[in-house]
PDB file of N, CA and C in Angstrom:
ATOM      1  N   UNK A   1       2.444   2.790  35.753  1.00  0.00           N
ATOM      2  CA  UNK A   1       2.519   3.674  34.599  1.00  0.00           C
ATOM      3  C   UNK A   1       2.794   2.831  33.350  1.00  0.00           C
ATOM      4  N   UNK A   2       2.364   3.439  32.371  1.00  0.00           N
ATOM      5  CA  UNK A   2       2.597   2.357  31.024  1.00  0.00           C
ATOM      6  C   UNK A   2       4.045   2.559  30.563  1.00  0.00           C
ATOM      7  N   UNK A   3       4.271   1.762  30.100  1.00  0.00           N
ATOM      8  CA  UNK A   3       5.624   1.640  29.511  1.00  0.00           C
ATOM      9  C   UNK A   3       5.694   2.006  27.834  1.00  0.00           C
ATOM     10  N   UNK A   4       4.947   1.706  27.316  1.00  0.00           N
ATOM     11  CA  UNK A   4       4.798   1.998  25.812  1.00  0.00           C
ATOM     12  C   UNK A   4       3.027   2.368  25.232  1.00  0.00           C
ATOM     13  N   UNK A   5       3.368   2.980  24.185  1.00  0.00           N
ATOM     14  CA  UNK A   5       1.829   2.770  23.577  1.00  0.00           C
ATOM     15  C   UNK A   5       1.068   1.625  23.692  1.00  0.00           C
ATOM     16  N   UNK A   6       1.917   0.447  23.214  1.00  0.00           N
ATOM     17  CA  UNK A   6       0.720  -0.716  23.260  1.00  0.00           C
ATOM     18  C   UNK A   6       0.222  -1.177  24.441  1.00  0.00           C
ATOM     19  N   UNK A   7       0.868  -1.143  25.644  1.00  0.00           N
ATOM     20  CA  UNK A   7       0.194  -1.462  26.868  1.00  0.00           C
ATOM     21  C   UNK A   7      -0.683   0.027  27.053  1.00  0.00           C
ATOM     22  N   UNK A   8      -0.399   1.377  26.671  1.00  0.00           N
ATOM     23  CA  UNK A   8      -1.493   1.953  27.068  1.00  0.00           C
ATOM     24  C   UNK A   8      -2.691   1.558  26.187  1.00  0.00           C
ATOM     25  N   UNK A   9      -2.999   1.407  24.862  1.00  0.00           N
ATOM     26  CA  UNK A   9      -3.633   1.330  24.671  1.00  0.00           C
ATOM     27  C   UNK A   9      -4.501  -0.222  24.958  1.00  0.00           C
ATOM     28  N   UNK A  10      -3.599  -1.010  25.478  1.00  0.00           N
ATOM     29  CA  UNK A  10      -4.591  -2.063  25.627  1.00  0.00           C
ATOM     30  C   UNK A  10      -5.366  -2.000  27.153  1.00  0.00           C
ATOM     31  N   UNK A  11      -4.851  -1.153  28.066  1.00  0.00           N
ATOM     32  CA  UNK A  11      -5.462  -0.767  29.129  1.00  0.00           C
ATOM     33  C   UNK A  11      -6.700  -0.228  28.964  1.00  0.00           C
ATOM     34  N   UNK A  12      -6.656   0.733  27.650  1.00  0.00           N
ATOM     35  CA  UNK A  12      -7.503   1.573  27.587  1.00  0.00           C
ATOM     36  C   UNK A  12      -8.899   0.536  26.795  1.00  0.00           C
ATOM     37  N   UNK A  13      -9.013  -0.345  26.036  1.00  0.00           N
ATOM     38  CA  UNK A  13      -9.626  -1.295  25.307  1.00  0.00           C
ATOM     39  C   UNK A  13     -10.070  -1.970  26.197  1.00  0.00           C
ATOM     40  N   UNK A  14      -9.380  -2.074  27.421  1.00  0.00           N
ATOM     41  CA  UNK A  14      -9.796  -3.419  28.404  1.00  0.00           C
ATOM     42  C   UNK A  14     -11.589  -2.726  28.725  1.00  0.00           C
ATOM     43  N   UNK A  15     -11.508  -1.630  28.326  1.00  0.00           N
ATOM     44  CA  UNK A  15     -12.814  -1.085  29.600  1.00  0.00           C
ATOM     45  C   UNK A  15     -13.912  -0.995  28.378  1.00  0.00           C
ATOM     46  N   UNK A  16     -13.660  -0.828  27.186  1.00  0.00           N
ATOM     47  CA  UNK A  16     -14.245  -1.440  25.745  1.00  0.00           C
ATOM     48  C   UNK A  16     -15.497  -2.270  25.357  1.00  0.00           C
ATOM     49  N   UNK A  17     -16.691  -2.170  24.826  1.00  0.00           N
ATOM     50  CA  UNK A  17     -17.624  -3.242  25.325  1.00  0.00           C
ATOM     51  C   UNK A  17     -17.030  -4.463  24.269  1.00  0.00           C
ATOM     52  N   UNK A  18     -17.266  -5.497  24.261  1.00  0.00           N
ATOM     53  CA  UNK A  18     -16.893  -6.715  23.257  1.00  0.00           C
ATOM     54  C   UNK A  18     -17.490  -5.945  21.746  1.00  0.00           C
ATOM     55  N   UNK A  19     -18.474  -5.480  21.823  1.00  0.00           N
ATOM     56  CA  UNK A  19     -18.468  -5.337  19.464  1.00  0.00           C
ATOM     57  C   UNK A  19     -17.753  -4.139  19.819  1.00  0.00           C
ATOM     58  N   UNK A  20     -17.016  -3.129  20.633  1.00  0.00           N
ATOM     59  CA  UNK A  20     -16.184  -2.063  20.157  1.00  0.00           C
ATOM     60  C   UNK A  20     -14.923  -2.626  20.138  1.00  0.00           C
ATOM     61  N   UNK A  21     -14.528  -3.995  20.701  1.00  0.00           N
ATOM     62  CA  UNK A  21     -13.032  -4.328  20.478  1.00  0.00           C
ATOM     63  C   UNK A  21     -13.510  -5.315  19.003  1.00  0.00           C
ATOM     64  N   UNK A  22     -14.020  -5.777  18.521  1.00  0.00           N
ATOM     65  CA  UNK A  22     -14.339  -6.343  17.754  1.00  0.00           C
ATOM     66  C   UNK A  22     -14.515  -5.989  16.548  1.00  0.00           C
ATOM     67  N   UNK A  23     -14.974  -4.585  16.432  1.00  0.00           N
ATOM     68  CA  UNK A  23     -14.157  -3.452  15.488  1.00  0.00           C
ATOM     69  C   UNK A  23     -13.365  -3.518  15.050  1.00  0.00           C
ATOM     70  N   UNK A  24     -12.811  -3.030  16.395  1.00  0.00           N
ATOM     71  CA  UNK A  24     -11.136  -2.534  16.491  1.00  0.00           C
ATOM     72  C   UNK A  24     -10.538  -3.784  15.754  1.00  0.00           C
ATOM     73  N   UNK A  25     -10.663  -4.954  16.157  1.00  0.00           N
ATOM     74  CA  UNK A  25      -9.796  -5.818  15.540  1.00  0.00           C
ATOM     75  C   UNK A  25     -10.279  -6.293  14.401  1.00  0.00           C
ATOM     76  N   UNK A  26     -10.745  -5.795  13.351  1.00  0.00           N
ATOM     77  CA  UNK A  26     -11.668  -6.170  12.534  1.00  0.00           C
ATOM     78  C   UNK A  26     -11.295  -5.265  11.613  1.00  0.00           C
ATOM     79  N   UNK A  27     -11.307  -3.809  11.836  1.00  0.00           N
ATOM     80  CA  UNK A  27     -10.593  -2.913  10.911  1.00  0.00           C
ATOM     81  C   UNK A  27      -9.089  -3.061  11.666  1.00  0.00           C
ATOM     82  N   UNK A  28      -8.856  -3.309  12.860  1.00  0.00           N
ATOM     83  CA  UNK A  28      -6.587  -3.048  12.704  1.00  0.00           C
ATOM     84  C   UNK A  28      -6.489  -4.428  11.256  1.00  0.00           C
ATOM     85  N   UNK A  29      -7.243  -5.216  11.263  1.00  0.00           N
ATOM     86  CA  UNK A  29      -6.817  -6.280  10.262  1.00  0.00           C
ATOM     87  C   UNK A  29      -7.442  -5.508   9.078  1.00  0.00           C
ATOM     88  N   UNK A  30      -8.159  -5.148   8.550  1.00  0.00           N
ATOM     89  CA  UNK A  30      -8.072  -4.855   7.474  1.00  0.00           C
ATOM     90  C   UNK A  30      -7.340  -3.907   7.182  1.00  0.00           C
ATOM     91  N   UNK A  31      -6.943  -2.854   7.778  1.00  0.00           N
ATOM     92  CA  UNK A  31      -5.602  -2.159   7.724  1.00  0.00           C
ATOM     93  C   UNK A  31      -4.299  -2.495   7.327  1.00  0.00           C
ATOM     94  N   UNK A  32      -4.193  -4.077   8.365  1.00  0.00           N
ATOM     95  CA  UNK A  32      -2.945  -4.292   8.112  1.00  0.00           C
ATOM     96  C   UNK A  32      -3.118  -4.879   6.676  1.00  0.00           C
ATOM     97  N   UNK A  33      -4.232  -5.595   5.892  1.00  0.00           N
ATOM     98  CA  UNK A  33      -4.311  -6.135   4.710  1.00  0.00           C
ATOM     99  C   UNK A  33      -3.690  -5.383   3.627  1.00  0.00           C
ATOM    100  N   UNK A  34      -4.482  -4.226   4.004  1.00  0.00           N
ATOM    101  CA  UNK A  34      -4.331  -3.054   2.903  1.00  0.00           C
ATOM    102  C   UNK A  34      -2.723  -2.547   2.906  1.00  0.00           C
ATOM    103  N   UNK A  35      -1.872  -2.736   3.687  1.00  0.00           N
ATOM    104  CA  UNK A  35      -0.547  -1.721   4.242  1.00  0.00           C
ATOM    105  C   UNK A  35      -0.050  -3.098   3.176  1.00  0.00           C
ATOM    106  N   UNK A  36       0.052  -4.550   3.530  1.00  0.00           N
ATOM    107  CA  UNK A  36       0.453  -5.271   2.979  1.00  0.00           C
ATOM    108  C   UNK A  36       0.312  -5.081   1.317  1.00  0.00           C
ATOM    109  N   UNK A  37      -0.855  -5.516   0.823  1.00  0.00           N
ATOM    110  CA  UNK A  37      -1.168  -5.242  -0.393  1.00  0.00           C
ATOM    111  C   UNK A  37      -0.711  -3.952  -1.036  1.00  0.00           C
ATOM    112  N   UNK A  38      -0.052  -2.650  -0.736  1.00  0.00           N
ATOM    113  CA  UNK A  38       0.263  -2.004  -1.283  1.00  0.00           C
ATOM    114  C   UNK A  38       1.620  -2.143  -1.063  1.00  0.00           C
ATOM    115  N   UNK A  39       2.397  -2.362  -0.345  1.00  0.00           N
ATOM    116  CA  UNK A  39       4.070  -3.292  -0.242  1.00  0.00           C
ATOM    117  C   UNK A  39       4.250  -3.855  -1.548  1.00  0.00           C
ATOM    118  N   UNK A  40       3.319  -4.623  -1.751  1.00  0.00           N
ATOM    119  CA  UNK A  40       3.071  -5.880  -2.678  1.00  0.00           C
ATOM    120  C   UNK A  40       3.266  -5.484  -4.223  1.00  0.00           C
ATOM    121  N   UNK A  41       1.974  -4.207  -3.448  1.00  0.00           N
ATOM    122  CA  UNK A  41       2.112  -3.486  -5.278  1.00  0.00           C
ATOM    123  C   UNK A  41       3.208  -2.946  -5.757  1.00  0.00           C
ATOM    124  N   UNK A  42       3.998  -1.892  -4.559  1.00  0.00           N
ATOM    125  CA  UNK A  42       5.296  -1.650  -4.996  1.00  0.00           C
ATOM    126  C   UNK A  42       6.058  -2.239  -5.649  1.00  0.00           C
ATOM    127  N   UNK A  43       6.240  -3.384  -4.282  1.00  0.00           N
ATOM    128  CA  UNK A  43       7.580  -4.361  -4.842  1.00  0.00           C
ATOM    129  C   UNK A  43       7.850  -4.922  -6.446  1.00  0.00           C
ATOM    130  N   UNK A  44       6.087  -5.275  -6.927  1.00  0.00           N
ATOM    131  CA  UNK A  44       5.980  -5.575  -8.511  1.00  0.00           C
ATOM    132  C   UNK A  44       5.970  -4.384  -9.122  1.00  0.00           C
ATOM    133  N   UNK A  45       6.192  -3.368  -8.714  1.00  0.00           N
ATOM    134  CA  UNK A  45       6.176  -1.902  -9.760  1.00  0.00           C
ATOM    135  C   UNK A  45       7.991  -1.807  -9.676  1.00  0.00           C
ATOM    136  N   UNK A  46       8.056  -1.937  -8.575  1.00  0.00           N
ATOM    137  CA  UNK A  46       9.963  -1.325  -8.794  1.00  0.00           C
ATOM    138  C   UNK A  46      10.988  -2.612  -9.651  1.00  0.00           C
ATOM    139  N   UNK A  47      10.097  -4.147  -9.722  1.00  0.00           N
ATOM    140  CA  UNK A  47      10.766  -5.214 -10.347  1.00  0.00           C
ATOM    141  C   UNK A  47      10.715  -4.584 -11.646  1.00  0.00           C
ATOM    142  N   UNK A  48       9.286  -4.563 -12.265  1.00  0.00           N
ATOM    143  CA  UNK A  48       9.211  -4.085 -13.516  1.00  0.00           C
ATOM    144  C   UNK A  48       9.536  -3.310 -14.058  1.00  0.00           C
ATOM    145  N   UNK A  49       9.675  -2.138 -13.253  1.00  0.00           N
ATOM    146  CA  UNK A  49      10.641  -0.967 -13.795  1.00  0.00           C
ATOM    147  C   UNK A  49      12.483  -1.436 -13.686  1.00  0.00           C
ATOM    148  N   UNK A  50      12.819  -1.905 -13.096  1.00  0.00           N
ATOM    149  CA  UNK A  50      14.654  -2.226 -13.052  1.00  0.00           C
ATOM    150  C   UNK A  50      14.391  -3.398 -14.498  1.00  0.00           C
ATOM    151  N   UNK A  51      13.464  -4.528 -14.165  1.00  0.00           N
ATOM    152  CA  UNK A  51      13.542  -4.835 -15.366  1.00  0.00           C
ATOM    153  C   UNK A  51      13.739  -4.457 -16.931  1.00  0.00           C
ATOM    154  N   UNK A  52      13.144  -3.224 -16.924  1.00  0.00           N
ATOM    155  CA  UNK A  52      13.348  -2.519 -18.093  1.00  0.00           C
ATOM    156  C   UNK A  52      14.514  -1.360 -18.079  1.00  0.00           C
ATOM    157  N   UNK A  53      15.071  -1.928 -16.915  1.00  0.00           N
ATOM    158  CA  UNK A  53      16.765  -0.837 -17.029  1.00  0.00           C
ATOM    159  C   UNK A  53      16.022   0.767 -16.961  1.00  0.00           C
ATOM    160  N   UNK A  54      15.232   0.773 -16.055  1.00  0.00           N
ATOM    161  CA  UNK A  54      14.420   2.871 -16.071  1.00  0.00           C
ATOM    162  C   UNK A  54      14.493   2.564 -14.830  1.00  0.00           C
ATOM    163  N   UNK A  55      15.094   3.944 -14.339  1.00  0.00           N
ATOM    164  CA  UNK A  55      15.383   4.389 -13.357  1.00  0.00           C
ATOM    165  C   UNK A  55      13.743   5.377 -12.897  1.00  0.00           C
ATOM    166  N   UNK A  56      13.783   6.201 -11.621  1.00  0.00           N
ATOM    167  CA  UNK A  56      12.102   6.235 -11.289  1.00  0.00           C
ATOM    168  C   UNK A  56      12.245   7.621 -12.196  1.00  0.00           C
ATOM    169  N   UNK A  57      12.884   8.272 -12.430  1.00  0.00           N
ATOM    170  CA  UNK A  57      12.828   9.889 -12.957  1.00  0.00           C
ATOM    171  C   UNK A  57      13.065   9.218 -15.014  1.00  0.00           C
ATOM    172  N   UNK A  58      13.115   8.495 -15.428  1.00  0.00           N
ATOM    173  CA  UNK A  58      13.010   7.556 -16.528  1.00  0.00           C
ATOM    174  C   UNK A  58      11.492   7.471 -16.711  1.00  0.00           C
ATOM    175  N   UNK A  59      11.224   6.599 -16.076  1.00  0.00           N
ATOM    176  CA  UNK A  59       9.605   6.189 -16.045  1.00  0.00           C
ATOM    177  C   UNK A  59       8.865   7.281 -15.871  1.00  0.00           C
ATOM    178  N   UNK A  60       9.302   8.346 -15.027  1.00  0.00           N
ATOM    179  CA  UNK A  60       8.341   9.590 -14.700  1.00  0.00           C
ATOM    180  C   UNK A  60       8.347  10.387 -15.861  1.00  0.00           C
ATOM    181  N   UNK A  61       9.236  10.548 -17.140  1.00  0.00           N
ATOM    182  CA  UNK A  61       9.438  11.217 -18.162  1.00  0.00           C
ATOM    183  C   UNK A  61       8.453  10.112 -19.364  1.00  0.00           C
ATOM    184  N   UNK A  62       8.660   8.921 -19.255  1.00  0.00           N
ATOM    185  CA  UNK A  62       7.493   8.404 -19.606  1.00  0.00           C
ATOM    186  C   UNK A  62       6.415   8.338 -19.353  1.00  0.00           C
ATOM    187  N   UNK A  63       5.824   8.139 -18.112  1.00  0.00           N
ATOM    188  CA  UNK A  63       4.225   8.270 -17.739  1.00  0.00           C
ATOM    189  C   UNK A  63       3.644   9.578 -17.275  1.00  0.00           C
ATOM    190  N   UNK A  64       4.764  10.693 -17.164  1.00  0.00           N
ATOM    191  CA  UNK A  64       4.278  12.091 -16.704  1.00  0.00           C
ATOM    192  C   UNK A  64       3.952  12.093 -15.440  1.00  0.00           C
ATOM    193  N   UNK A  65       3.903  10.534 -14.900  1.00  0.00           N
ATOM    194  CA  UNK A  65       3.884  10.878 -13.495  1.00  0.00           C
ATOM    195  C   UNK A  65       4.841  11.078 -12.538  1.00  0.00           C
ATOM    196  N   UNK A  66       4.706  11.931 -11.707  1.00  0.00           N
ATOM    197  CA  UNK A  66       5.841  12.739 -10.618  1.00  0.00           C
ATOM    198  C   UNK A  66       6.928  11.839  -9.917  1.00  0.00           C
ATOM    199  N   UNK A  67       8.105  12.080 -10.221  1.00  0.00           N
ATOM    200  CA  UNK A  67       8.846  10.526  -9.283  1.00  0.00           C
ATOM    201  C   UNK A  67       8.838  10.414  -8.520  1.00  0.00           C
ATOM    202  N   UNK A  68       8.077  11.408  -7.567  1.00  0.00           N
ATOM    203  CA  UNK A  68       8.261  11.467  -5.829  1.00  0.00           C
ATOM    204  C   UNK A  68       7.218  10.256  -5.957  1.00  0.00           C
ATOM    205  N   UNK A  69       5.682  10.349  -6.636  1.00  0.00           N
ATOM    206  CA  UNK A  69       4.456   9.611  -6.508  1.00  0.00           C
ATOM    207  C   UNK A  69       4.832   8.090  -7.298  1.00  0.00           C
ATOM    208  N   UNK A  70       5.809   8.073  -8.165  1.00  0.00           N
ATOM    209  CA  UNK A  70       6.191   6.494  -8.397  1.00  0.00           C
ATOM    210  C   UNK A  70       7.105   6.128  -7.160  1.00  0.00           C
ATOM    211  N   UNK A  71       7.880   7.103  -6.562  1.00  0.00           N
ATOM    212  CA  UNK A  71       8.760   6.738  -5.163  1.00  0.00           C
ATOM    213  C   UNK A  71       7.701   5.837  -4.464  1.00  0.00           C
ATOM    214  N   UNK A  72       6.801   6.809  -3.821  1.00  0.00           N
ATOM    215  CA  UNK A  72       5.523   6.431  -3.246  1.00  0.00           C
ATOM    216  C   UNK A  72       4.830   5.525  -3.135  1.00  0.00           C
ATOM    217  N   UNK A  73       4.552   4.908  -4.447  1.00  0.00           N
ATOM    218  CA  UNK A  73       4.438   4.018  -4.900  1.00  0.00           C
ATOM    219  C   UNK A  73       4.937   2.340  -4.488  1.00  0.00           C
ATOM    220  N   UNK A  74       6.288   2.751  -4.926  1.00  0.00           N
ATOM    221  CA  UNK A  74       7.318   1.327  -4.781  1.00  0.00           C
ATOM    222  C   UNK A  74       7.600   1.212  -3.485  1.00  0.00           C
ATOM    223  N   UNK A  75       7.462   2.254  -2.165  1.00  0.00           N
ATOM    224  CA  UNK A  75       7.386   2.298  -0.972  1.00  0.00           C
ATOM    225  C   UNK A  75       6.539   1.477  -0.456  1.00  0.00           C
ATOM    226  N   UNK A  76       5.016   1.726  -0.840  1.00  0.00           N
ATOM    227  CA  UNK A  76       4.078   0.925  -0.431  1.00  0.00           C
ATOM    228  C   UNK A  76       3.667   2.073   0.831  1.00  0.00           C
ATOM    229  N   UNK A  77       3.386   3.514   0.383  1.00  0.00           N
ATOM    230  CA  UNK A  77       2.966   4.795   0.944  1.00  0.00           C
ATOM    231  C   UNK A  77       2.270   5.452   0.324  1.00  0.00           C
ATOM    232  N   UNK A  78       2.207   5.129  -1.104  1.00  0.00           N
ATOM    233  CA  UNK A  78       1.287   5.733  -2.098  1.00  0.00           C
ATOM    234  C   UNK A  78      -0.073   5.507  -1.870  1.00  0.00           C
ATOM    235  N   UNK A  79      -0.736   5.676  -2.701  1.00  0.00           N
ATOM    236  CA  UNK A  79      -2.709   5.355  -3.036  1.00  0.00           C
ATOM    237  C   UNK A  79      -2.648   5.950  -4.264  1.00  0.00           C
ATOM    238  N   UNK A  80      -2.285   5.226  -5.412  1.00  0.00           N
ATOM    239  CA  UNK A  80      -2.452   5.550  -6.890  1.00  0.00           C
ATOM    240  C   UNK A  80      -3.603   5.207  -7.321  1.00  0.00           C
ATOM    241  N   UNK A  81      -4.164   6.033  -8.006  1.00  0.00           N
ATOM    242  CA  UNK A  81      -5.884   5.964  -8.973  1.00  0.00           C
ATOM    243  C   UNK A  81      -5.016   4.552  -9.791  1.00  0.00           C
ATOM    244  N   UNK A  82      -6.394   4.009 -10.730  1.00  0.00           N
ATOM    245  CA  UNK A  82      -6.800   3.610 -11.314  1.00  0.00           C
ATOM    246  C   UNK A  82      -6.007   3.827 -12.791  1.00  0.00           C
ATOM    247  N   UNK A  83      -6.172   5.165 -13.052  1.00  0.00           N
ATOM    248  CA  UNK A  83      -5.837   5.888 -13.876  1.00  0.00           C
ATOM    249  C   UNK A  83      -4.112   5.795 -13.870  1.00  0.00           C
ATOM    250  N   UNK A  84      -3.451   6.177 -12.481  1.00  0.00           N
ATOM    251  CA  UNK A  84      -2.355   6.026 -12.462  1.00  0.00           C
ATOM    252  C   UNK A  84      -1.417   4.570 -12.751  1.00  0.00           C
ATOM    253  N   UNK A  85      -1.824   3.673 -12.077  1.00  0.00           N
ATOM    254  CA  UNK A  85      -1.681   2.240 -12.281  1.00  0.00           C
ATOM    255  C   UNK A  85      -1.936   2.122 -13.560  1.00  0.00           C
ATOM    256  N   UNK A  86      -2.916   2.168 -14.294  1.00  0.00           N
ATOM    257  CA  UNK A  86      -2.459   1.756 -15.749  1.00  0.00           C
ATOM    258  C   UNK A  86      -1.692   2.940 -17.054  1.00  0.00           C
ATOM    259  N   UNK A  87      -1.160   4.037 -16.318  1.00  0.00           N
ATOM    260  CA  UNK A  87       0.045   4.344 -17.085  1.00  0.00           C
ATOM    261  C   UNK A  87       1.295   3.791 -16.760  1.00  0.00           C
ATOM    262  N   UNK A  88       1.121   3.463 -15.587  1.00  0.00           N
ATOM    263  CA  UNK A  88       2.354   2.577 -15.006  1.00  0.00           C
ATOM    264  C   UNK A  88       2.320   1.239 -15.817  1.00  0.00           C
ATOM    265  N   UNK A  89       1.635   0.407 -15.667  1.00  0.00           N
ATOM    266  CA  UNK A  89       1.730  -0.345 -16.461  1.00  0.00           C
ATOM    267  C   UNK A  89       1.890  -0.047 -18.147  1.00  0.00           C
ATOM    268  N   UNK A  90       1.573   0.405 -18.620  1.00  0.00           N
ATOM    269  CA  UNK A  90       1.204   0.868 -20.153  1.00  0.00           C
ATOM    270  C   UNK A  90       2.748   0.552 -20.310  1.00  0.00           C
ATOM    271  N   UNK A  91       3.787   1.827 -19.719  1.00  0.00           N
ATOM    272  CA  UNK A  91       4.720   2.119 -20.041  1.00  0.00           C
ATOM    273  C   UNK A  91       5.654   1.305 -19.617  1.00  0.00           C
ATOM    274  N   UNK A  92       5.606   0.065 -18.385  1.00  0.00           N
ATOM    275  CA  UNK A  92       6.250  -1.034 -18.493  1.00  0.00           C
ATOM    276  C   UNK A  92       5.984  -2.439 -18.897  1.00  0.00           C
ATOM    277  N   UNK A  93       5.033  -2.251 -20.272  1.00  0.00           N
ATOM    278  CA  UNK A  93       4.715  -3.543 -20.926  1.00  0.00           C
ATOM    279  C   UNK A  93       3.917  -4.559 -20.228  1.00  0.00           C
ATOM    280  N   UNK A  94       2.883  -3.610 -18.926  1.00  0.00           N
ATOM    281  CA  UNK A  94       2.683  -4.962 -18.142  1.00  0.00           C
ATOM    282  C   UNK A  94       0.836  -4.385 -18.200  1.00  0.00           C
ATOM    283  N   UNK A  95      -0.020  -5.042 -17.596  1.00  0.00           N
ATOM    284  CA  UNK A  95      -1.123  -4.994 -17.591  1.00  0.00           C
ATOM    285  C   UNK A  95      -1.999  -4.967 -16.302  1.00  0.00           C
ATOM    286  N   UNK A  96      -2.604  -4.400 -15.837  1.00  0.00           N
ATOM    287  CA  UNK A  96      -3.513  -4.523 -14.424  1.00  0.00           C
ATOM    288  C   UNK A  96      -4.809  -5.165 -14.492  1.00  0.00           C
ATOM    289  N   UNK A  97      -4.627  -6.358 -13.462  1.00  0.00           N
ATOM    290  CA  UNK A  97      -5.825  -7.283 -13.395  1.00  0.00           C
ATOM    291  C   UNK A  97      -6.543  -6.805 -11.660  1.00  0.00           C
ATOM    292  N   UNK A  98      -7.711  -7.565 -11.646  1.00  0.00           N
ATOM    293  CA  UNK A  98      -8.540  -7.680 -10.667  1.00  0.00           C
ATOM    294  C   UNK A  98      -8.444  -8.726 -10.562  1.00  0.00           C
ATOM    295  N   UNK A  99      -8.663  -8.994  -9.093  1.00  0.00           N
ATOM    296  CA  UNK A  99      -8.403 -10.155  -8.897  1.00  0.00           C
ATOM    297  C   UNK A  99      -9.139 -10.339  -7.379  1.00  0.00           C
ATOM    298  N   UNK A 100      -9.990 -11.446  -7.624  1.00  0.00           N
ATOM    299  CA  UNK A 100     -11.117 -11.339  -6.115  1.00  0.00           C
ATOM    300  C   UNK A 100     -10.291 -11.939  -5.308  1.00  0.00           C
ATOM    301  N   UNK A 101     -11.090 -11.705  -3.697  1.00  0.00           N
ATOM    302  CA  UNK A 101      -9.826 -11.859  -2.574  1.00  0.00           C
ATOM    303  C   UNK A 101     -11.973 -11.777  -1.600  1.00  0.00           C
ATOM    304  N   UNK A 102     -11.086 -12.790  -0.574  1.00  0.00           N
ATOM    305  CA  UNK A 102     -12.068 -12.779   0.580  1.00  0.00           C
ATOM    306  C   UNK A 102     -11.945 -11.956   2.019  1.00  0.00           C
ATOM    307  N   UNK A 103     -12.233 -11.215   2.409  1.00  0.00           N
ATOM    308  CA  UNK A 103     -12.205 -10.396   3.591  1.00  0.00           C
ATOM    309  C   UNK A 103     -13.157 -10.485   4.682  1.00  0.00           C
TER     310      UNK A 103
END
């Protein structure tokens, strides 16, 4: 009997043809990229905001956006538009770049 999820599921993969595990590990990594990269984004959203001494219901009275969704955010649980990210920035003096990356 399995003991945890990950041995069931690797039981279940074993029977898998090679390009369906190859997928699998192909998007679990880009997954995990993405989980990372939004950590990332937080962590530089909640610096910049303490930097400027604003608390998240502070900043939310400035950018109109909801403090649960800047919570969200600095969690690295969010998915903020485009739109959102640069009121965030606007209102903490900072700017949003692109920046290429290889995958």
């Amino acid at each position: 009997m399995a003991r945890d999820f990950n041995e069931l599921a690797d039981r279940a993969k074993a029977d898998w043809p090679d390009a369906a595990r190859k997928v699998y590990t192909e998007a679990s990594a880009g997954f995990a990229a993405e989980l990372t990269e939004r950590a990332e984004l937080g962590s530089m959203l909640a610096a910049a905001r303490k930097a400027r001494s604003l608390t998240q219901p502070a900043l939310s009275e400035l950018t109109g956006i909801q403090q649960a969704e800047i919570s969200r955010i600095e969690r690295g649980t969010g998915n903020p538009t485009a739109a959102t990210l640069l009121r965030l920035a606007d209102a903490l003096g900072q700017r949003v770049m692109l920046v290429p990356f290889n995958r």
